[in-house]
N, C-alpha and C. Protein backbone atom coordinates (compact mmCIF):
# COMPACT_ATOMS: atom_id res chain seq x y z
N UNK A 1 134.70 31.36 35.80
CA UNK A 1 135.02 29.98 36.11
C UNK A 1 136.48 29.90 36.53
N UNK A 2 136.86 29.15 37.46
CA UNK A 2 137.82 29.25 38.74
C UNK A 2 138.58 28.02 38.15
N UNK A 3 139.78 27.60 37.73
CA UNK A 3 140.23 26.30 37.62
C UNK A 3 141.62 26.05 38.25
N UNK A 4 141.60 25.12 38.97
CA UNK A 4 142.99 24.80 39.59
C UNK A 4 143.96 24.56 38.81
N UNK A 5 145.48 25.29 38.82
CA UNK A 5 146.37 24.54 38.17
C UNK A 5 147.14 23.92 37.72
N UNK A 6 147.02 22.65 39.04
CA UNK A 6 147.49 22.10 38.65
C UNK A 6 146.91 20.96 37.33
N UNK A 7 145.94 20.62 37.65
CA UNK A 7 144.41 20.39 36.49
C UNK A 7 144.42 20.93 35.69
N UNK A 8 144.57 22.24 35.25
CA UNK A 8 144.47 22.69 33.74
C UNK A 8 146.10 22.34 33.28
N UNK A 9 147.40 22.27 33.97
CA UNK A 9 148.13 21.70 33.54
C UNK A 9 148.42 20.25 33.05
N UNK A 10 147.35 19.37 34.06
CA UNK A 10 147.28 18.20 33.63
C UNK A 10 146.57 17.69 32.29
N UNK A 11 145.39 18.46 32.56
CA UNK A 11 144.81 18.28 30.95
C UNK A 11 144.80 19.44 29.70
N UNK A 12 145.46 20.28 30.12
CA UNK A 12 146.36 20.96 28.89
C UNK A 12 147.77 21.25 28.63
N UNK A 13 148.65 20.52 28.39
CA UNK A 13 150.29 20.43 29.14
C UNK A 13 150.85 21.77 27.95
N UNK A 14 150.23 21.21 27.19
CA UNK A 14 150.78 22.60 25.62
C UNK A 14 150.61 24.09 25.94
N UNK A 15 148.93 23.85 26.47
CA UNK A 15 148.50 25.41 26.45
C UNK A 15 149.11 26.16 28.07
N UNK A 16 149.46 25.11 29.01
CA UNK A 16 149.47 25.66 29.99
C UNK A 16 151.29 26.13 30.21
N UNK A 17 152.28 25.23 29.29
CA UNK A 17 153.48 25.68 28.71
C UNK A 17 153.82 27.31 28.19
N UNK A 18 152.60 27.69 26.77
CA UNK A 18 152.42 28.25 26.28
C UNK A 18 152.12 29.77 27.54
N UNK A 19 151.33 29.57 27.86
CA UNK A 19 150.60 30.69 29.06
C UNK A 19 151.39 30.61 30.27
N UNK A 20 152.39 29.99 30.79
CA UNK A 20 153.22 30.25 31.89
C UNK A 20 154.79 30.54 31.52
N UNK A 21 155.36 30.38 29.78
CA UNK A 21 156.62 31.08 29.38
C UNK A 21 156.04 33.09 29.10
N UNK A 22 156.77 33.40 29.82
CA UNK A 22 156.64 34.83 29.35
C UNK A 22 157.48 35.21 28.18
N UNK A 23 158.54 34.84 27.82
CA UNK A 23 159.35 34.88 26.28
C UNK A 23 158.04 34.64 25.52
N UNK A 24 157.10 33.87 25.27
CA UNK A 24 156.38 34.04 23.75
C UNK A 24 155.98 34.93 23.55
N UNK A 25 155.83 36.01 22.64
CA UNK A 25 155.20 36.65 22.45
C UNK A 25 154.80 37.09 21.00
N UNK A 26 153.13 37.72 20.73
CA UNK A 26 152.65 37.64 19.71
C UNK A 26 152.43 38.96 19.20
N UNK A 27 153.31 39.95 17.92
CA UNK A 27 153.12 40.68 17.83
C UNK A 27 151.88 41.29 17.12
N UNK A 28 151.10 42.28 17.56
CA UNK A 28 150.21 42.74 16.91
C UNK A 28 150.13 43.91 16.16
N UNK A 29 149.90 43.53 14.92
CA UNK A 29 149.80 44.10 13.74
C UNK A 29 148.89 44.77 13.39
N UNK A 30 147.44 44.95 13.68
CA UNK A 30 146.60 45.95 13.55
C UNK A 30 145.45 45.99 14.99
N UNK A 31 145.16 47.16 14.71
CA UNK A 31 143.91 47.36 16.01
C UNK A 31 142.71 47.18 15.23
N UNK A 32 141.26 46.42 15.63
CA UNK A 32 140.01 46.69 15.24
C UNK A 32 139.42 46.65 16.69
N UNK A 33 138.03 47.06 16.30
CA UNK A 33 137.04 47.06 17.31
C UNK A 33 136.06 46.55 16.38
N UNK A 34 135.21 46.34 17.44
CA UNK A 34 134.12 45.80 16.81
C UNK A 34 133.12 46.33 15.48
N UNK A 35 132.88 47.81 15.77
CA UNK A 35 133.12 48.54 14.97
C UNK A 35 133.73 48.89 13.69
N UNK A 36 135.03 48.48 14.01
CA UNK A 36 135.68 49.00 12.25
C UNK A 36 135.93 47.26 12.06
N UNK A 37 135.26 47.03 11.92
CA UNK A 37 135.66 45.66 11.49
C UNK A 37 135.53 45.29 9.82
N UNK A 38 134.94 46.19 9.01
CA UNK A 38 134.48 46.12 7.54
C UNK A 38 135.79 45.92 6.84
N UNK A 39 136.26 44.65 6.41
CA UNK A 39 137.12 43.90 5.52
C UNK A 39 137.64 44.43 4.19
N UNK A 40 136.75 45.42 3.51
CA UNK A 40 136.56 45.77 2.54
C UNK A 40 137.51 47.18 2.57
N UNK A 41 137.49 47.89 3.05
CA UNK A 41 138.09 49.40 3.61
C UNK A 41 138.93 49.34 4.08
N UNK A 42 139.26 48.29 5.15
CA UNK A 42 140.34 48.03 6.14
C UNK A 42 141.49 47.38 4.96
N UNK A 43 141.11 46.94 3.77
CA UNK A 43 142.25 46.17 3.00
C UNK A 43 142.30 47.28 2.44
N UNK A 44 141.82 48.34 1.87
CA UNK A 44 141.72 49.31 1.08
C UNK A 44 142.74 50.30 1.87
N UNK A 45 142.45 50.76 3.13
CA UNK A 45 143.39 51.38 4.04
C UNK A 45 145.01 50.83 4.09
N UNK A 46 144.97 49.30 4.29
CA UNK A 46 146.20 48.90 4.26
C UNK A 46 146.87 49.13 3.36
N UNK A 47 146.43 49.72 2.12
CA UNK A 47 147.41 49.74 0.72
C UNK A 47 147.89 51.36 1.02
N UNK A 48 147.39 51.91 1.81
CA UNK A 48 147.77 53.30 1.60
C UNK A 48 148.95 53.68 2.05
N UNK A 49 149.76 54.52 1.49
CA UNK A 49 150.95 55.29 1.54
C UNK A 49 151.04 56.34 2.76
N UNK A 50 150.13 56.99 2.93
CA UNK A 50 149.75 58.06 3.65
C UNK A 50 148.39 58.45 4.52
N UNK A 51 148.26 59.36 5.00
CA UNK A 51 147.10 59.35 5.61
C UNK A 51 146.27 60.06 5.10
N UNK A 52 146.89 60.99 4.04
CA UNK A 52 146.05 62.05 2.69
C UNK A 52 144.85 60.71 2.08
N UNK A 53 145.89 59.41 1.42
CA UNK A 53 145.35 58.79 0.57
C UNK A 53 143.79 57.96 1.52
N UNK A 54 143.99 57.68 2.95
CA UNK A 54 143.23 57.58 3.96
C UNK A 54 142.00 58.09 3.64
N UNK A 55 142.31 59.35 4.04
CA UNK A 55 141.08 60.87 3.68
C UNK A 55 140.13 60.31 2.87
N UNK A 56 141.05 60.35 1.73
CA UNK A 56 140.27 60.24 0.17
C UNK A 56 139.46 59.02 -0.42
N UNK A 57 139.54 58.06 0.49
CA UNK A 57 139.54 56.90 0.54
C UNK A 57 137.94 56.97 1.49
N UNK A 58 138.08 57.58 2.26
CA UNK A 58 137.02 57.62 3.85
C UNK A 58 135.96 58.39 3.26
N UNK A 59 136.43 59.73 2.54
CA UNK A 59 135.89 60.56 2.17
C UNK A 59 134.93 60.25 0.68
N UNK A 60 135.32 59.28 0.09
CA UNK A 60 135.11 59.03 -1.23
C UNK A 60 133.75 58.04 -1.36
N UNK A 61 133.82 57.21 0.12
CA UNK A 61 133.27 56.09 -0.05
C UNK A 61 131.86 56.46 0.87
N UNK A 62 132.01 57.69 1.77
CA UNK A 62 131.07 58.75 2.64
C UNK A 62 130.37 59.03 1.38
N UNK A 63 130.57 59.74 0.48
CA UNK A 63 130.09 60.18 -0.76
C UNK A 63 128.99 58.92 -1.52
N UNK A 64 129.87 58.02 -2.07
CA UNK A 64 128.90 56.76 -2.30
C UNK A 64 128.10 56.49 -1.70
N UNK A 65 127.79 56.64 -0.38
CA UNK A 65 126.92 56.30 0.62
C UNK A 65 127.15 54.67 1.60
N UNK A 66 128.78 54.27 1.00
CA UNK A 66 129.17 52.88 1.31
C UNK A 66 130.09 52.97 2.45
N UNK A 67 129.56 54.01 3.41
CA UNK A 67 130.16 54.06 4.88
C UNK A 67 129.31 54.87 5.50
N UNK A 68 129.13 54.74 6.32
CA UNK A 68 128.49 55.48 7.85
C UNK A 68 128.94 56.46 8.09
N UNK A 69 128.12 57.85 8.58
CA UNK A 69 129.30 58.67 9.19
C UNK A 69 129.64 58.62 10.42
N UNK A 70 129.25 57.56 11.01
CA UNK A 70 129.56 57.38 12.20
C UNK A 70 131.02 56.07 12.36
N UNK A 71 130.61 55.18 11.26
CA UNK A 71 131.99 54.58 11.33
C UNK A 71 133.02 55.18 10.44
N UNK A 72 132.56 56.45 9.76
CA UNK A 72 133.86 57.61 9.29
C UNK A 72 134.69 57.99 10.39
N UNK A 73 134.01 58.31 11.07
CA UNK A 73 134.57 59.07 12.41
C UNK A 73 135.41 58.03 13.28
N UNK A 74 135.02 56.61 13.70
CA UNK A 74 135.29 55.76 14.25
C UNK A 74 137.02 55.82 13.28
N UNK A 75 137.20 55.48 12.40
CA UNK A 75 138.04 55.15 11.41
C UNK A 75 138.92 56.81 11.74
N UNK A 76 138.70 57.76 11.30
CA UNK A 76 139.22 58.88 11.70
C UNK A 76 139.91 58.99 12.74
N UNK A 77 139.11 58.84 13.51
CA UNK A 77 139.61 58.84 15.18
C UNK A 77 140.77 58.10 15.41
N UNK A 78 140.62 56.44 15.25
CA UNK A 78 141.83 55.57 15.25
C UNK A 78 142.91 56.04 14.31
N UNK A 79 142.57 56.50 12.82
CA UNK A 79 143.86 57.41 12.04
C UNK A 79 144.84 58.33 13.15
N UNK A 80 144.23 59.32 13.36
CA UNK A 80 144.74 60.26 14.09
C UNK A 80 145.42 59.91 15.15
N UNK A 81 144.44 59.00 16.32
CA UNK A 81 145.18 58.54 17.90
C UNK A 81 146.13 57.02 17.29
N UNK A 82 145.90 56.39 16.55
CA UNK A 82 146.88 55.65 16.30
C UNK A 82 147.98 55.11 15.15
N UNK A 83 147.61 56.01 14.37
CA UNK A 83 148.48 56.12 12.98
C UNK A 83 147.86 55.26 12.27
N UNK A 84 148.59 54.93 10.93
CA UNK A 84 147.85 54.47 9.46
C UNK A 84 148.14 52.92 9.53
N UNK A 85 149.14 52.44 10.58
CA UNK A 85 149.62 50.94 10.43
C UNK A 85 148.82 50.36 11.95
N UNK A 86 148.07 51.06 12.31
CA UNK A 86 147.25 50.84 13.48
C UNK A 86 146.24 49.96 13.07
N UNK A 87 145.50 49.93 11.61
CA UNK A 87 144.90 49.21 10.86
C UNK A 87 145.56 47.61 10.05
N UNK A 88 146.56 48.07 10.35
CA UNK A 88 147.39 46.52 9.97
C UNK A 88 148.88 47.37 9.10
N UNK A 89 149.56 46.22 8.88
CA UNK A 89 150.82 46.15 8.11
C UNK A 89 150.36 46.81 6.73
N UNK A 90 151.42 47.36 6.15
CA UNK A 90 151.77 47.66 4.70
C UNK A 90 151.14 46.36 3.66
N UNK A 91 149.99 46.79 2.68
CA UNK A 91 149.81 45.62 1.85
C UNK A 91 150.18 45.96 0.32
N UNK A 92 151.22 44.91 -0.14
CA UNK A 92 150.74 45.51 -1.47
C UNK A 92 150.41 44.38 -2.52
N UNK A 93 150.21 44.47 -3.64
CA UNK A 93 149.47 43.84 -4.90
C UNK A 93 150.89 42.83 -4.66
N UNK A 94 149.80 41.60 -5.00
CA UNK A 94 150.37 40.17 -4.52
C UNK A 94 150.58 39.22 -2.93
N UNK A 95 150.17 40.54 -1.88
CA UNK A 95 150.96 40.31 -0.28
C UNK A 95 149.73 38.78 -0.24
N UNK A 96 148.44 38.62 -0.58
CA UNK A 96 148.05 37.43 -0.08
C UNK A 96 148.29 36.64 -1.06
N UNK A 97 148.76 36.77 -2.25
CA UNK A 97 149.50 35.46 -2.38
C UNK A 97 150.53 34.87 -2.32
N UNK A 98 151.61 35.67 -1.78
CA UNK A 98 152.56 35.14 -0.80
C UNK A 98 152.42 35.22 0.48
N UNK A 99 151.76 35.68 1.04
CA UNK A 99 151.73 35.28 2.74
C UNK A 99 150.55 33.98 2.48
N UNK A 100 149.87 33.93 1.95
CA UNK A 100 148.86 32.75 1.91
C UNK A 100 149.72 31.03 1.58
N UNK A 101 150.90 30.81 0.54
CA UNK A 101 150.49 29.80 -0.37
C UNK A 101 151.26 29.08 0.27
């Protein structure tokens, strides 16, 4: 869908501000795909120190049977090609209740 703009400026003056300053910008803090999207692991990952504790973590939960080995690998893969903060920022005990309140 094709929109003229002076029209999307007219009836969006904020967003069309927003999308024509190139200074804003929004830093991004973790990579997902559609794929690693499991909430549960990905917060579990964020607490980690290292990429050992990663492993053990990937490896532990392969064992339980409470991961795929196919989204092991998915998760692996992004470890390796994009490091451990590729999954998001450093979390530790308390971070959502101060970034939340």
């Amino acid at each position: 869908m094709e929109i003229d703009k002076k029209k999307f400026r007219e009836e969006y003056p904020n967003l069309f501000k927003e999308m024509d300053n190139e200074e804003i910008k929004t830093p991004v803090q973790g990579i997902r795909s559609e794929e690693t999207c499991d909430v549960d692991i990905i917060r579990l990952i964020r607490r980690c120190d290292s990429e050992e504790q990663v492993l053990e973590i990937i490896n532990y939960m392969l064992r339980r049977g409470e991961l795929s080995k196919e989204y092991a690998n998915n998760l692996l893969k992004q470890l390796k090609e994009q490091g451990l903060r590729s999954f998001g920022s450093k979390v530790t005990w308390g971070y959502f209740e101060r970034e939340y309140r």
